[in-house]
PDB file of N, CA and C in Angstrom:
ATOM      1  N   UNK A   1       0.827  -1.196   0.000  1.00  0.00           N
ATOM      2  CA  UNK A   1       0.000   0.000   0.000  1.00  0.00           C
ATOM      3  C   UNK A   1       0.869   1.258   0.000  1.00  0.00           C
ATOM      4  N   UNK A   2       1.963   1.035   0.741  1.00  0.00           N
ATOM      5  CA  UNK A   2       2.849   2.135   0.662  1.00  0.00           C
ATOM      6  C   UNK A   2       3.472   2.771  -0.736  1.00  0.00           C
ATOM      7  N   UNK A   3       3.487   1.831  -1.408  1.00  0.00           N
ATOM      8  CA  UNK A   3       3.846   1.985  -2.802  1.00  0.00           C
ATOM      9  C   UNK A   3       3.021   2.792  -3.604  1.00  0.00           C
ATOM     10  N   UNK A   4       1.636   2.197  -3.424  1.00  0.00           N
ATOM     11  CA  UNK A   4       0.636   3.747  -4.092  1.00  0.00           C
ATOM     12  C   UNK A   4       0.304   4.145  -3.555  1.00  0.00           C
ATOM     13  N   UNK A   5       0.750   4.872  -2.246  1.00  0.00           N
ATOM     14  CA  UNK A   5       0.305   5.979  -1.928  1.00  0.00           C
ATOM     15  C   UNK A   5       1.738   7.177  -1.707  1.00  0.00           C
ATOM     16  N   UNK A   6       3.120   6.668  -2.204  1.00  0.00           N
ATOM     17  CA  UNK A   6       4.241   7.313  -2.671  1.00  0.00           C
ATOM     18  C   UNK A   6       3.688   7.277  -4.040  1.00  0.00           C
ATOM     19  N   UNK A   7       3.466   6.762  -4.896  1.00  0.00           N
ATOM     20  CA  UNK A   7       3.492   7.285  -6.410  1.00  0.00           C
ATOM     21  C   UNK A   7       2.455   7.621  -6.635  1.00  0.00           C
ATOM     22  N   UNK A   8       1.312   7.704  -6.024  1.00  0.00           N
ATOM     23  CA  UNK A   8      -0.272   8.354  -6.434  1.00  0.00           C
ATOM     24  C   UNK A   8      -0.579   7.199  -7.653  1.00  0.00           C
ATOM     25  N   UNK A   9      -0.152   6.099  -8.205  1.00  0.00           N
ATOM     26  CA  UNK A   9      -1.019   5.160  -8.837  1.00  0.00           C
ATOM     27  C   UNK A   9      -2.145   4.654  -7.946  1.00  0.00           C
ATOM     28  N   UNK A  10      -2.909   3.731  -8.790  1.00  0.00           N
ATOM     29  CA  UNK A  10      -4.392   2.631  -8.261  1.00  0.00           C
ATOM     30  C   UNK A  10      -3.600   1.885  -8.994  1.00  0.00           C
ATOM     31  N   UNK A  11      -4.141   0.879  -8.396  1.00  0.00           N
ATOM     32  CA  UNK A  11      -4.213  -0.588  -8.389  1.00  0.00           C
ATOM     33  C   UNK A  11      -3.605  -1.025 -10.233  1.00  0.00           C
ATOM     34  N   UNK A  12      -4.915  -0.699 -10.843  1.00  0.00           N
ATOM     35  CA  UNK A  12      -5.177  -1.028 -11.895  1.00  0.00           C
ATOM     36  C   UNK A  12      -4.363  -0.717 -13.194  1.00  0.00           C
ATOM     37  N   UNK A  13      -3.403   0.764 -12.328  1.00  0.00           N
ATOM     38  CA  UNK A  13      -2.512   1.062 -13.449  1.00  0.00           C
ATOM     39  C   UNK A  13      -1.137  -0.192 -13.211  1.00  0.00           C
ATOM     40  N   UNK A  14      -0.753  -0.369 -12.436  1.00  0.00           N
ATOM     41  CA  UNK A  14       0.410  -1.146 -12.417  1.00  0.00           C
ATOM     42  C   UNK A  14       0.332  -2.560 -13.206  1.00  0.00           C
ATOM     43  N   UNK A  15       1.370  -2.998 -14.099  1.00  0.00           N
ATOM     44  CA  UNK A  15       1.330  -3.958 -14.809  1.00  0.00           C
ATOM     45  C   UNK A  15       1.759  -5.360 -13.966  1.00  0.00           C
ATOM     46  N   UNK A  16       1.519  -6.656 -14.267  1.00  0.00           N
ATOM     47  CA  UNK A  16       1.760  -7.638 -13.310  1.00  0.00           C
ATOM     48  C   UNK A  16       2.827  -7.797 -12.363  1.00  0.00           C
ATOM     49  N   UNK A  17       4.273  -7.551 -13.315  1.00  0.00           N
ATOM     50  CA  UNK A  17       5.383  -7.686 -13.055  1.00  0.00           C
ATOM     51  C   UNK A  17       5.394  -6.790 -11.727  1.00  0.00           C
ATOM     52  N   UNK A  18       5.045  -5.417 -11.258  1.00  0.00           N
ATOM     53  CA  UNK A  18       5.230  -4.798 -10.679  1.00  0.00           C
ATOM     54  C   UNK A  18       4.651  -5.130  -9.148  1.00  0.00           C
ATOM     55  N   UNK A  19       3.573  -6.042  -9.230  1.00  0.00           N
ATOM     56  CA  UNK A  19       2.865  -6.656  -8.452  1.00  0.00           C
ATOM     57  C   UNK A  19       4.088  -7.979  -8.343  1.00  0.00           C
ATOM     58  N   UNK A  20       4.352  -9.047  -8.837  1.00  0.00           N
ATOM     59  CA  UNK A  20       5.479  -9.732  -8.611  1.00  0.00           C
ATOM     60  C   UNK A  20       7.125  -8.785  -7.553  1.00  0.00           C
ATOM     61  N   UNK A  21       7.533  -7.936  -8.266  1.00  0.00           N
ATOM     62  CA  UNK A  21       8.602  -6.796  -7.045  1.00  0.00           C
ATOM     63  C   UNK A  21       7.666  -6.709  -6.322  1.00  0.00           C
ATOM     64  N   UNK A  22       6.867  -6.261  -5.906  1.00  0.00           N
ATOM     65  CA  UNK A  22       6.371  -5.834  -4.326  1.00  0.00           C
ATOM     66  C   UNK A  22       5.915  -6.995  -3.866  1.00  0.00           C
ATOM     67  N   UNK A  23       5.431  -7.862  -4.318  1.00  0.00           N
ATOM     68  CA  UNK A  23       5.374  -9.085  -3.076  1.00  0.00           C
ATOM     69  C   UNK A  23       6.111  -9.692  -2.849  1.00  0.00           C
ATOM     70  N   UNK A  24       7.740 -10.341  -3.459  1.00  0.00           N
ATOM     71  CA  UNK A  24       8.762 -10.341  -3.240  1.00  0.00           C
ATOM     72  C   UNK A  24       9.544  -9.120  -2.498  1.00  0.00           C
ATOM     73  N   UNK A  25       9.600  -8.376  -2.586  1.00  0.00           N
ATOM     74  CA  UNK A  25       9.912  -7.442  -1.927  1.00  0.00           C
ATOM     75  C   UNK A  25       9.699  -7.728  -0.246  1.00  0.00           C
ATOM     76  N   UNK A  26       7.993  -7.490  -0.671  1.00  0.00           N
ATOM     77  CA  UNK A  26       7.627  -8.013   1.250  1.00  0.00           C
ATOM     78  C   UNK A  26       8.167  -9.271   1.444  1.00  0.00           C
ATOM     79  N   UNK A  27       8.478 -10.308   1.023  1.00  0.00           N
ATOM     80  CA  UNK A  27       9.008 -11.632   1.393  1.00  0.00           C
ATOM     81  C   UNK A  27      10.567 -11.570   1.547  1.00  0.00           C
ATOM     82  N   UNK A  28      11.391 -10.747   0.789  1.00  0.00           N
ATOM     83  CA  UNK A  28      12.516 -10.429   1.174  1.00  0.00           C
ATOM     84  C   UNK A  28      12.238  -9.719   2.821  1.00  0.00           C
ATOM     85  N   UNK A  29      11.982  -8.790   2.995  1.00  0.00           N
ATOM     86  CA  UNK A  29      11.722  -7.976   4.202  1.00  0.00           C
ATOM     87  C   UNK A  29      11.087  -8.581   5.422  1.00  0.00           C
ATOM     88  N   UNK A  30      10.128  -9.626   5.047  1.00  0.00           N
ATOM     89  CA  UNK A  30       9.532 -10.593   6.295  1.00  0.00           C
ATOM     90  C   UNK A  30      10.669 -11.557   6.660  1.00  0.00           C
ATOM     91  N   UNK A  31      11.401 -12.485   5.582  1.00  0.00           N
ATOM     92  CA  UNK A  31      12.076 -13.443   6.018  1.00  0.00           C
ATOM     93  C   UNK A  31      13.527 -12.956   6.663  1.00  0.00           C
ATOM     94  N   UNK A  32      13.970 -12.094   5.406  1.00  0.00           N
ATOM     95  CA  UNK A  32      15.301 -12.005   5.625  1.00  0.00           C
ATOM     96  C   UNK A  32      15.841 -10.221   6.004  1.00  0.00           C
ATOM     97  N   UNK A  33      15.556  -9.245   5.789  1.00  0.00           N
ATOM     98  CA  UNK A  33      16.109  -7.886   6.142  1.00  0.00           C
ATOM     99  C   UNK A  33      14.603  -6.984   6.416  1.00  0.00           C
ATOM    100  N   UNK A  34      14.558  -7.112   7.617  1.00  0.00           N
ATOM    101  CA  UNK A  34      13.132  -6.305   8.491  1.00  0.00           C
ATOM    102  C   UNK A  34      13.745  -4.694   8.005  1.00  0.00           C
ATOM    103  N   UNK A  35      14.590  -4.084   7.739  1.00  0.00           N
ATOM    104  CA  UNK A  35      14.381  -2.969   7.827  1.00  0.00           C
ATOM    105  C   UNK A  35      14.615  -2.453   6.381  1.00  0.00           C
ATOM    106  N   UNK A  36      14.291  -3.523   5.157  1.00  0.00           N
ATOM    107  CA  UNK A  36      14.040  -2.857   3.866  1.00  0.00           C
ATOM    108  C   UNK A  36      12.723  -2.070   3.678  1.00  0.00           C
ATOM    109  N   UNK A  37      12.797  -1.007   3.305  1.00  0.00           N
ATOM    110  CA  UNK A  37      11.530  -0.410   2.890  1.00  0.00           C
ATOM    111  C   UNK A  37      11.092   0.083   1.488  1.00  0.00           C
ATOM    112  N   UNK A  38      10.242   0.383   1.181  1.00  0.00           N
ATOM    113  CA  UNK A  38      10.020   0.911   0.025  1.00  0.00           C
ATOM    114  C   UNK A  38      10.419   1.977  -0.327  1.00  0.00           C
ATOM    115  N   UNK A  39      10.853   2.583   0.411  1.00  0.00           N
ATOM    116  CA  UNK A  39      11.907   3.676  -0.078  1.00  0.00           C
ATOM    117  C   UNK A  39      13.170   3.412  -0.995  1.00  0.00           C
ATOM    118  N   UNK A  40      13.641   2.135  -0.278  1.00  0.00           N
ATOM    119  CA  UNK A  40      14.915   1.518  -1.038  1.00  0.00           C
ATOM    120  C   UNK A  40      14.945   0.918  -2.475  1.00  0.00           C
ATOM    121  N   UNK A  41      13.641   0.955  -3.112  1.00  0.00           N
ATOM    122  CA  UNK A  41      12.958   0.269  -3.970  1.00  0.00           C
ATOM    123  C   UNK A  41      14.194   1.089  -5.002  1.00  0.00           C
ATOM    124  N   UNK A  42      13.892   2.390  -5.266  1.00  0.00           N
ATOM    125  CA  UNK A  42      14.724   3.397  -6.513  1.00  0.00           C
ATOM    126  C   UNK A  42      16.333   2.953  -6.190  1.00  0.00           C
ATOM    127  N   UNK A  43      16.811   2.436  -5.614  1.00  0.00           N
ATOM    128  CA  UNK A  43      18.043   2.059  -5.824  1.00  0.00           C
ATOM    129  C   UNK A  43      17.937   0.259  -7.143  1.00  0.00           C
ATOM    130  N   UNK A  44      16.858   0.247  -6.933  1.00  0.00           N
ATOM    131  CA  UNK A  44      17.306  -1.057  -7.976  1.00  0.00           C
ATOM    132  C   UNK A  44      15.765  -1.114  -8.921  1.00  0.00           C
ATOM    133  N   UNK A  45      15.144  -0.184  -9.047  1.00  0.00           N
ATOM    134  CA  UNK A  45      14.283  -0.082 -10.101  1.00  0.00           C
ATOM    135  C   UNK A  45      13.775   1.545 -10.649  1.00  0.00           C
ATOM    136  N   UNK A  46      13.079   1.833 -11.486  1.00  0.00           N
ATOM    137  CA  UNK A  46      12.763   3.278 -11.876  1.00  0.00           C
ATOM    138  C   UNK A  46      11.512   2.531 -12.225  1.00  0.00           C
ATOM    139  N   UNK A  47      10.123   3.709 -12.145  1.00  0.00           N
ATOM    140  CA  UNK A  47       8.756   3.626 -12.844  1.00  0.00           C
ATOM    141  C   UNK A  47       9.055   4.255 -14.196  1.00  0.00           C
ATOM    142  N   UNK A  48       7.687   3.329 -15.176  1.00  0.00           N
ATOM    143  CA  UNK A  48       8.021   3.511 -16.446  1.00  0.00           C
ATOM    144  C   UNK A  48       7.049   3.441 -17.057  1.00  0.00           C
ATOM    145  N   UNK A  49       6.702   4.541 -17.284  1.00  0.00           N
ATOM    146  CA  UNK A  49       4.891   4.395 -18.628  1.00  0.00           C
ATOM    147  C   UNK A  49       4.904   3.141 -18.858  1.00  0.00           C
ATOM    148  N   UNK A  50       4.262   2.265 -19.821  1.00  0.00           N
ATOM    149  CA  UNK A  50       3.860   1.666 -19.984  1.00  0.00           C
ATOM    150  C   UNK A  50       2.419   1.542 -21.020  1.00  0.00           C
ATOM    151  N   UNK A  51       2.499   2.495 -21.796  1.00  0.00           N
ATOM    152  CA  UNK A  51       1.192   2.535 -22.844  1.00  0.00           C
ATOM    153  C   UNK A  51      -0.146   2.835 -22.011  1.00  0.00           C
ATOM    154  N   UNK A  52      -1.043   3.452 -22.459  1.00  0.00           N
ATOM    155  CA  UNK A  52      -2.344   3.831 -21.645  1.00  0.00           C
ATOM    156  C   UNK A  52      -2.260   3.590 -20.504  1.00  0.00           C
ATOM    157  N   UNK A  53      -1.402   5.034 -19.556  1.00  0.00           N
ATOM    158  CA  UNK A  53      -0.858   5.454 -18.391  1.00  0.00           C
ATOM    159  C   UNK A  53      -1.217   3.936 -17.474  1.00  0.00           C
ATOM    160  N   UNK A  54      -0.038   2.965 -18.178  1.00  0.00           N
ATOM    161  CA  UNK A  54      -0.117   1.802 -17.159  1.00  0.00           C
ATOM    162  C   UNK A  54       1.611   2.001 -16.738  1.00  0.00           C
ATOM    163  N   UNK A  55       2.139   1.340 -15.851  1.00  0.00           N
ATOM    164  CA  UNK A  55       3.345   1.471 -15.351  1.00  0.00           C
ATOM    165  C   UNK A  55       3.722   0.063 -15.160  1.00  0.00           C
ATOM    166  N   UNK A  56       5.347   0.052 -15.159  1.00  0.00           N
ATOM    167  CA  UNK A  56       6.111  -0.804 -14.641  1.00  0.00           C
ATOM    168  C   UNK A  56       7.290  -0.554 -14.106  1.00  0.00           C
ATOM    169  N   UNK A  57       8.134  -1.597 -13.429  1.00  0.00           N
ATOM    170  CA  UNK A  57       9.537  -0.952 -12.954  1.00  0.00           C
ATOM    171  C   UNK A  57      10.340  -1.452 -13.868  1.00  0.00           C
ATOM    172  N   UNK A  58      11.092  -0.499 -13.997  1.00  0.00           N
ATOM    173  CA  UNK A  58      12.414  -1.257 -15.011  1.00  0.00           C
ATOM    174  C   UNK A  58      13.628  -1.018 -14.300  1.00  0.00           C
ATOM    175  N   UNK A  59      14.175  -2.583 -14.080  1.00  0.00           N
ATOM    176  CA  UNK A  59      15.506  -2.702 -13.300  1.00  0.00           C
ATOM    177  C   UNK A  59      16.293  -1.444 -14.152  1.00  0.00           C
ATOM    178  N   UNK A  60      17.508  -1.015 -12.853  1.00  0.00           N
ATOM    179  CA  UNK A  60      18.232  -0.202 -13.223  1.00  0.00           C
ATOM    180  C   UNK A  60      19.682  -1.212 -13.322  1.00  0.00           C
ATOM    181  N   UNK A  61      19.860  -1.746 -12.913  1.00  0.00           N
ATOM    182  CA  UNK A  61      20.961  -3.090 -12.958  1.00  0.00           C
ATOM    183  C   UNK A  61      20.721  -3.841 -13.960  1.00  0.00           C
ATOM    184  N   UNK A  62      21.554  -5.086 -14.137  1.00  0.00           N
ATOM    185  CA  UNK A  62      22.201  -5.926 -15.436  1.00  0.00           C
ATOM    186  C   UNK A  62      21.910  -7.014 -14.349  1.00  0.00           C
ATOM    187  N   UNK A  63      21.823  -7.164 -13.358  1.00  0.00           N
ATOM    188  CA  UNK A  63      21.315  -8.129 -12.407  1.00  0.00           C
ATOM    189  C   UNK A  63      20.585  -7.486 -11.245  1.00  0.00           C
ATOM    190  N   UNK A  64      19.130  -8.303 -11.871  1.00  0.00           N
ATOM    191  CA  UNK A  64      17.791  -7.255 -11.042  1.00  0.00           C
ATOM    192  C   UNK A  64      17.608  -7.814  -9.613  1.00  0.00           C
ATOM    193  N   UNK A  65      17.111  -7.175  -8.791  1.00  0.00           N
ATOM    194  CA  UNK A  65      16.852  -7.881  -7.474  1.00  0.00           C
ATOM    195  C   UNK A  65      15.832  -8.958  -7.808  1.00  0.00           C
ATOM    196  N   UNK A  66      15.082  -8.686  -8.434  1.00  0.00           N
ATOM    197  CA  UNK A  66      13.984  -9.606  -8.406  1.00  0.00           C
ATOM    198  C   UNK A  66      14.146 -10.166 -10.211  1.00  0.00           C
ATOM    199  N   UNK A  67      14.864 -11.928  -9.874  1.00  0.00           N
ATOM    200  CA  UNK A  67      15.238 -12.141 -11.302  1.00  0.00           C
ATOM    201  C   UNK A  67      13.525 -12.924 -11.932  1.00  0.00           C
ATOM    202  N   UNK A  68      13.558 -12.667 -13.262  1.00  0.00           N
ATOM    203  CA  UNK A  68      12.039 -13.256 -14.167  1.00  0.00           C
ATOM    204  C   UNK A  68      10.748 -12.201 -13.669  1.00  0.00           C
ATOM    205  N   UNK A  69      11.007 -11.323 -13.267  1.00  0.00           N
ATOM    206  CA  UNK A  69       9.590 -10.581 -12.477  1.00  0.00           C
ATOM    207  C   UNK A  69       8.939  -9.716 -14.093  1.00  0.00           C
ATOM    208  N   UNK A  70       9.702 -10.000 -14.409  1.00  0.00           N
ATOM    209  CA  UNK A  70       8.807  -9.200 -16.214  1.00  0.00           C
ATOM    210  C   UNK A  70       8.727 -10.135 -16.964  1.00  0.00           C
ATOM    211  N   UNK A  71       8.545 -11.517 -16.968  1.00  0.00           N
ATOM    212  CA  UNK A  71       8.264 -12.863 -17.683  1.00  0.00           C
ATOM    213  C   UNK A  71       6.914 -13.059 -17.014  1.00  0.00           C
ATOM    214  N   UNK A  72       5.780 -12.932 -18.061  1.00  0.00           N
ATOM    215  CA  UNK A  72       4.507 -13.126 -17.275  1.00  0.00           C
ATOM    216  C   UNK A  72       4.732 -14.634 -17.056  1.00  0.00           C
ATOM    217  N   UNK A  73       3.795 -15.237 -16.243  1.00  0.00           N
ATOM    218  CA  UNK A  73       3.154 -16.444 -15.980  1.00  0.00           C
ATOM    219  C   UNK A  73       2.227 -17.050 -17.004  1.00  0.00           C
ATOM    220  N   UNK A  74       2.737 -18.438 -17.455  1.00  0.00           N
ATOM    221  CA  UNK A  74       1.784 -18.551 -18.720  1.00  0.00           C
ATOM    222  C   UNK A  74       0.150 -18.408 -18.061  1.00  0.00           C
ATOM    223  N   UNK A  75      -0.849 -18.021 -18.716  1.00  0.00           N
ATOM    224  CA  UNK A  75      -2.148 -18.710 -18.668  1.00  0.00           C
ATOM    225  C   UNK A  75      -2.804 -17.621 -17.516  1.00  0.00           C
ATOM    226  N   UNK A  76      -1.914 -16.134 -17.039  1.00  0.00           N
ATOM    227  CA  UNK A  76      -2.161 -15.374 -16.608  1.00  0.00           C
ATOM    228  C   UNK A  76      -3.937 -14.890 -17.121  1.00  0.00           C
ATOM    229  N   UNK A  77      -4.298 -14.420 -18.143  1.00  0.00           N
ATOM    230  CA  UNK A  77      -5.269 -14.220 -18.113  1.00  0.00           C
ATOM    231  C   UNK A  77      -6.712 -14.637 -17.922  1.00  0.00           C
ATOM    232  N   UNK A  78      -6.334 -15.704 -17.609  1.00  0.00           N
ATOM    233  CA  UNK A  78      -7.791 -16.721 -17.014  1.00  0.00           C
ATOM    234  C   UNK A  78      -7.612 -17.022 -15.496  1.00  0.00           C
ATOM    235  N   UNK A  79      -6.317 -15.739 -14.950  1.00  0.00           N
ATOM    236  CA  UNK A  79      -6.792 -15.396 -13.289  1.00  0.00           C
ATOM    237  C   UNK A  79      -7.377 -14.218 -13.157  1.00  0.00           C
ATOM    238  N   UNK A  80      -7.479 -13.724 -13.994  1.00  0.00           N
ATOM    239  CA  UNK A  80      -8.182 -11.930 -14.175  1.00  0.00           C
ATOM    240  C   UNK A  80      -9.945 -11.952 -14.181  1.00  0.00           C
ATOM    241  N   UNK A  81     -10.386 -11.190 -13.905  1.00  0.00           N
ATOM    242  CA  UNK A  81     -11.446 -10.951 -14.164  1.00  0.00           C
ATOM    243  C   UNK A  81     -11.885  -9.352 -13.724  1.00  0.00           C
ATOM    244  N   UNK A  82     -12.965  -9.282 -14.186  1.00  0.00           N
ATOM    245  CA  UNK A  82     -13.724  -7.574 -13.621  1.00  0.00           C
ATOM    246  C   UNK A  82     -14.805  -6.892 -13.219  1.00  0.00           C
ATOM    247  N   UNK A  83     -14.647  -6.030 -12.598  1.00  0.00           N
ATOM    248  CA  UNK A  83     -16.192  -5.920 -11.769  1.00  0.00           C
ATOM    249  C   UNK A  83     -16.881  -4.827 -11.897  1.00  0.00           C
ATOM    250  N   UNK A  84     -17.746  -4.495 -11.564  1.00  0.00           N
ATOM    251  CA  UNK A  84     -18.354  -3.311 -11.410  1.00  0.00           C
ATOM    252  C   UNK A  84     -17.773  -2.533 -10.178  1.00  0.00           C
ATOM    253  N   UNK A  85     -17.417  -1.307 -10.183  1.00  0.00           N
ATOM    254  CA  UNK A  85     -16.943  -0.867  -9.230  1.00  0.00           C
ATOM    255  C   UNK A  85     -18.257  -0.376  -7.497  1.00  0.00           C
ATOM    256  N   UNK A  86     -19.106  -0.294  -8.220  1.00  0.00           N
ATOM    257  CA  UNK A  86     -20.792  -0.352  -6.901  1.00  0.00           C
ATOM    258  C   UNK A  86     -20.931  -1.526  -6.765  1.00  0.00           C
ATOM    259  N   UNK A  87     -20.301  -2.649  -7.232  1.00  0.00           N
ATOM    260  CA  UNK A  87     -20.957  -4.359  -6.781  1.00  0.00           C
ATOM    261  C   UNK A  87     -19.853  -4.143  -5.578  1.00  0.00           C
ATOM    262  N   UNK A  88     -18.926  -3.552  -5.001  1.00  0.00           N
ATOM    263  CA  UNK A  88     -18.256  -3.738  -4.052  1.00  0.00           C
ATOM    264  C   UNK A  88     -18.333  -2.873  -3.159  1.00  0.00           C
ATOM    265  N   UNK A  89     -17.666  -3.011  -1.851  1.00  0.00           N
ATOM    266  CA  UNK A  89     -17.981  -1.343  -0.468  1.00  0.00           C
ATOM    267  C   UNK A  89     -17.179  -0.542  -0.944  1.00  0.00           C
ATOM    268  N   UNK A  90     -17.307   0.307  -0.599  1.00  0.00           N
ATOM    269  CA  UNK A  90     -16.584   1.291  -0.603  1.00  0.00           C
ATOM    270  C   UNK A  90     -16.128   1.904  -2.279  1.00  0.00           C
ATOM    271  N   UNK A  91     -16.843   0.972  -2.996  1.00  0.00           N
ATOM    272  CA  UNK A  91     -16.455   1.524  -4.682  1.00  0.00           C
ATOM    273  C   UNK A  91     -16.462   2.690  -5.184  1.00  0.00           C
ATOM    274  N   UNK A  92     -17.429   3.303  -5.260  1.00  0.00           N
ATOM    275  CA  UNK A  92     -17.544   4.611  -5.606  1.00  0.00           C
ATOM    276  C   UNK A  92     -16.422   5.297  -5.547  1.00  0.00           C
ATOM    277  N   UNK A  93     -15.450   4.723  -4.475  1.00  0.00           N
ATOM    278  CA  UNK A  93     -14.934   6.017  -3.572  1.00  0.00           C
ATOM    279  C   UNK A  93     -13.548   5.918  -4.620  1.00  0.00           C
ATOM    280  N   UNK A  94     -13.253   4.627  -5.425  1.00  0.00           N
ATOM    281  CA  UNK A  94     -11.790   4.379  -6.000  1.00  0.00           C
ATOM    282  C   UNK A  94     -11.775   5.530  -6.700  1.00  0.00           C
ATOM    283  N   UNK A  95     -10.669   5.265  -7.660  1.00  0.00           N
ATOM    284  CA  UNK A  95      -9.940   6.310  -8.764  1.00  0.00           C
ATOM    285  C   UNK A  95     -10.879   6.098  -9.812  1.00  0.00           C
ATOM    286  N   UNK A  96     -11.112   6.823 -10.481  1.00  0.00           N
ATOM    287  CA  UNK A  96     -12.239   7.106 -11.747  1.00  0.00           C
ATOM    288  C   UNK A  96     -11.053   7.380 -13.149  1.00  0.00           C
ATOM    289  N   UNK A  97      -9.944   8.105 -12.815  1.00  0.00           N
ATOM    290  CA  UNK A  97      -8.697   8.642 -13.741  1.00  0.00           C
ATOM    291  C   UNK A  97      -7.518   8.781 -13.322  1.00  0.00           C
ATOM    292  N   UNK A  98      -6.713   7.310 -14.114  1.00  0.00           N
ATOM    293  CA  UNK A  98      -6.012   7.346 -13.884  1.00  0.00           C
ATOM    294  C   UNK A  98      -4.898   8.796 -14.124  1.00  0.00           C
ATOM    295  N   UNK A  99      -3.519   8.867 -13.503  1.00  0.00           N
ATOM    296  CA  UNK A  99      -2.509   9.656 -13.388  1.00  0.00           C
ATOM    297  C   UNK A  99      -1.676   8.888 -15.201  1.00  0.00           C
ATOM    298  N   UNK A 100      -1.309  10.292 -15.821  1.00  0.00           N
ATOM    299  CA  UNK A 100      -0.654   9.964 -17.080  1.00  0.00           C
ATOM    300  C   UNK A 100       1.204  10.025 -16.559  1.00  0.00           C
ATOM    301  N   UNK A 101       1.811   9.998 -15.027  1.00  0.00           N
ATOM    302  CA  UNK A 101       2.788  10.137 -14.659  1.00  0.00           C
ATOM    303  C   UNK A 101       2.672   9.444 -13.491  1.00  0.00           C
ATOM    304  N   UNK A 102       3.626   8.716 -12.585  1.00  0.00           N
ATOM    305  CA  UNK A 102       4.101   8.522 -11.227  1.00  0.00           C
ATOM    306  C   UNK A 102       4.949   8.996 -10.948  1.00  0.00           C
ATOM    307  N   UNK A 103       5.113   9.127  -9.499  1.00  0.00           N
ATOM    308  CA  UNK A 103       6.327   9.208  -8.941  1.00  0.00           C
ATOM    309  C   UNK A 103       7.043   8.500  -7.420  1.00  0.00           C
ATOM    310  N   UNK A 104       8.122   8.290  -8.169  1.00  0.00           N
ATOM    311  CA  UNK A 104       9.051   7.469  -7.017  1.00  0.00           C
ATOM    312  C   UNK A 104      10.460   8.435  -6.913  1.00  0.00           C
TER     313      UNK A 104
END
């Protein structure tokens, strides 16, 4: 959560891969170094458009912290699905437009 609410994205703009770094991320930080934060993130990635203001990180290294995290998962799209944003609580209240920029 900390992550979009430093770059002002939703959910919906971030591309998979980016979701792969941050939950690795937290699993680095739970198992092994409690005091990584998301702050430390810009030392080994930058945000990056991504076509119709979607985003991703693009390693800044030749050896990424998080190796295969931009190799989707085959058969990814038959875990997706979509909703109406009033079939859920609190819907109304999400992002309506997305941001054509982030920042980290």
């Amino acid at each position: 959560m900390q992550f979009f609410r430093i770059t002002s994205l939703c959910f919906a703009q971030t591309m998979p891969m980016v979701w792969r770094v941050l939950i690795m991320l937290n699993q680095i930080q739970t198992l092994h170094v409690p005091d990584l934060c998301i702050e430390d993130l810009p030392i080994a990635y930058r945000l990056r458009s991504h076509s119709n203001s979607r985003f991703l990180l693009f390693s800044t290294s030749s050896n990424p912290l998080i190796l295969k995290a931009s190799k989707n998962e085959g058969g990814w799209q038959l875990k997706f699905f979509f909703i109406r944003r009033d079939s859920i609580p609190k819907g109304n209240s999400l992002p309506v437009k997305w941001l054509t920029s982030g920042r980290v």
